[in-house]
C-alpha atoms as a PDB file:
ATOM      1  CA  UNK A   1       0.000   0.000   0.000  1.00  0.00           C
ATOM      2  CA  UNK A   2       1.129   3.786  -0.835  1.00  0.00           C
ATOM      3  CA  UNK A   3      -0.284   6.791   0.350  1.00  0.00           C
ATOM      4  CA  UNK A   4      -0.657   9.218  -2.209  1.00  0.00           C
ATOM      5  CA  UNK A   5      -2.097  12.755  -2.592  1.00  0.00           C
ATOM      6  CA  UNK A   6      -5.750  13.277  -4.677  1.00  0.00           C
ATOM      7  CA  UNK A   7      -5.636  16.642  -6.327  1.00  0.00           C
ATOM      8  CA  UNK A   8      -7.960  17.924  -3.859  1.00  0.00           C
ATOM      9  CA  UNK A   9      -5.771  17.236  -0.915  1.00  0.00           C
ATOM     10  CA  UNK A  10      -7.178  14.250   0.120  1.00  0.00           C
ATOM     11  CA  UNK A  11      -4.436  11.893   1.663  1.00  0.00           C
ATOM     12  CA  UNK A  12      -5.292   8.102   0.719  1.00  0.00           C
ATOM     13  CA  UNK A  13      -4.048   5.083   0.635  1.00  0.00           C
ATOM     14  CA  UNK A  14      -4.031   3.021  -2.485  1.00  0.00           C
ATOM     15  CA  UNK A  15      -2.736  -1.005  -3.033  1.00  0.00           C
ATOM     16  CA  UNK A  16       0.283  -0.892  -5.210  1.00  0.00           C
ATOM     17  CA  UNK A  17      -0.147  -4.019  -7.268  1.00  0.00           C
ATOM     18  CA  UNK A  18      -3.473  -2.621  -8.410  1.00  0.00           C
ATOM     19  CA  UNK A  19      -1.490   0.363  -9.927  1.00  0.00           C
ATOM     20  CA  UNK A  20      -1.827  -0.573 -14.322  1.00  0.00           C
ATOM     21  CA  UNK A  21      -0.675   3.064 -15.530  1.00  0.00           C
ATOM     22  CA  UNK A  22       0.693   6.487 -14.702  1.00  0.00           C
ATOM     23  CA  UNK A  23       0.583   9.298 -16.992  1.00  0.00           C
ATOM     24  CA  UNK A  24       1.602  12.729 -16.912  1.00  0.00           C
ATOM     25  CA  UNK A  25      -1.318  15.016 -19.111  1.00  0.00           C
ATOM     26  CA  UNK A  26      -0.071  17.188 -17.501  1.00  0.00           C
ATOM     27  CA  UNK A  27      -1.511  15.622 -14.155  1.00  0.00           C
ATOM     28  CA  UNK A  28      -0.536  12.815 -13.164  1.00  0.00           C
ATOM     29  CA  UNK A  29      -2.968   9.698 -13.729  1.00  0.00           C
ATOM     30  CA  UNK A  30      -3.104   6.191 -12.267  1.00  0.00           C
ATOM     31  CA  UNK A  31      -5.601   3.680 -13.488  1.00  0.00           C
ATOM     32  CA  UNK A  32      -5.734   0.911 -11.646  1.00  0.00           C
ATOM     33  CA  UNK A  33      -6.123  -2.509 -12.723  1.00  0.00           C
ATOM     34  CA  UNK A  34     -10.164  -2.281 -12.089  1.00  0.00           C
ATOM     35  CA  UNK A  35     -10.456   0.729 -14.187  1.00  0.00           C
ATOM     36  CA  UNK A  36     -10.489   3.563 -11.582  1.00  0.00           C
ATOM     37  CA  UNK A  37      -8.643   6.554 -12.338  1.00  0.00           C
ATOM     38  CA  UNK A  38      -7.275   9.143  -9.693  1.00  0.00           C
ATOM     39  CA  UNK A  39      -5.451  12.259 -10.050  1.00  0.00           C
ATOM     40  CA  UNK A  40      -2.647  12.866  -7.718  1.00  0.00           C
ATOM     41  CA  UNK A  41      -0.589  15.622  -6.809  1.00  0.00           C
ATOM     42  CA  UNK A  42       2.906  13.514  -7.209  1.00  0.00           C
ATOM     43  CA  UNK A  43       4.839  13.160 -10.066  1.00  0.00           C
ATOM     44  CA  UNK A  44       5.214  10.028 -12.052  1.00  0.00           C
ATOM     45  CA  UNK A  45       8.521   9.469 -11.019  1.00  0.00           C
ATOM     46  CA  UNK A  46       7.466  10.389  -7.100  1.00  0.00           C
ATOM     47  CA  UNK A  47       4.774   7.193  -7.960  1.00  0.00           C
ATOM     48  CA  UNK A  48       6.834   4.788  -9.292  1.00  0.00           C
ATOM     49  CA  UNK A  49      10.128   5.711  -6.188  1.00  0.00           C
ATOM     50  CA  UNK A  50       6.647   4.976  -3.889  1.00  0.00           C
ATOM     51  CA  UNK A  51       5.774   1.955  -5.597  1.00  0.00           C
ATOM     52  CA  UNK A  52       9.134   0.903  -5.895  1.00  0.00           C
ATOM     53  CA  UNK A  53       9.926   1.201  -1.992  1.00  0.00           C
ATOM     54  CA  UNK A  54       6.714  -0.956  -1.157  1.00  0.00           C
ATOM     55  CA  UNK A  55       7.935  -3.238  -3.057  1.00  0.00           C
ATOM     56  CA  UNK A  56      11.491  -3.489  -1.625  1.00  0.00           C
ATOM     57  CA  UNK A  57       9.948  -3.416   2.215  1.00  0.00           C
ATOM     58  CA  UNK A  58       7.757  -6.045   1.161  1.00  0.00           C
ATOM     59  CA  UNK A  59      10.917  -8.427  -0.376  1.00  0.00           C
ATOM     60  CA  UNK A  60      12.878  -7.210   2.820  1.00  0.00           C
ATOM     61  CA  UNK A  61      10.229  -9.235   5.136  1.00  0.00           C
ATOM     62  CA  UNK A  62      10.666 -11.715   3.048  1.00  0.00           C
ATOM     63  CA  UNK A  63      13.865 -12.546   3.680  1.00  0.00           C
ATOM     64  CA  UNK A  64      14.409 -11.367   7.456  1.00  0.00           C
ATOM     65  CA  UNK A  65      11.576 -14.464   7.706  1.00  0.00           C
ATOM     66  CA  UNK A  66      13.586 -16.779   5.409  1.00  0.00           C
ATOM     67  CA  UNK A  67      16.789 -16.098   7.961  1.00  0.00           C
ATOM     68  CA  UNK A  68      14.559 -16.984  10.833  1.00  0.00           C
ATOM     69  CA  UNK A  69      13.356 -20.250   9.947  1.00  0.00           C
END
């Protein structure tokens, strides 16, 4: 999950792996895999480094629990 900013100001959490698209027109897009669309403050780039960490923290779990066992 990231938190992102709506284009109103509205903080809110969205599930990464749903993320399909971003676009910049000149705001930036996501569609999500079920068709919604939301208009964020943050930059592509800002998306993807936010995706992009989840992603990491989520493999980094992974293997702290791998070491464990």
């Amino acid at each position: 999950m990231i938190d992102i900013t709506k284009i109103d100001g509205r903080a809110v959490t969205i599930n990464a792996e749903l993320i399909e698209l971003i676009e910049e027109i000149p705001e930036t897009v996501i569609t999500l895999t079920t068709g919604r669309k939301l208009i964020v403050k943050e930059s592509r780039q800002k998306v993807k480094n936010l995706v992009k960490s989840y992603k990491q923290d989520i493999f980094r779990q992974y293997l702290m629990e791998e070491q464990i066992e």
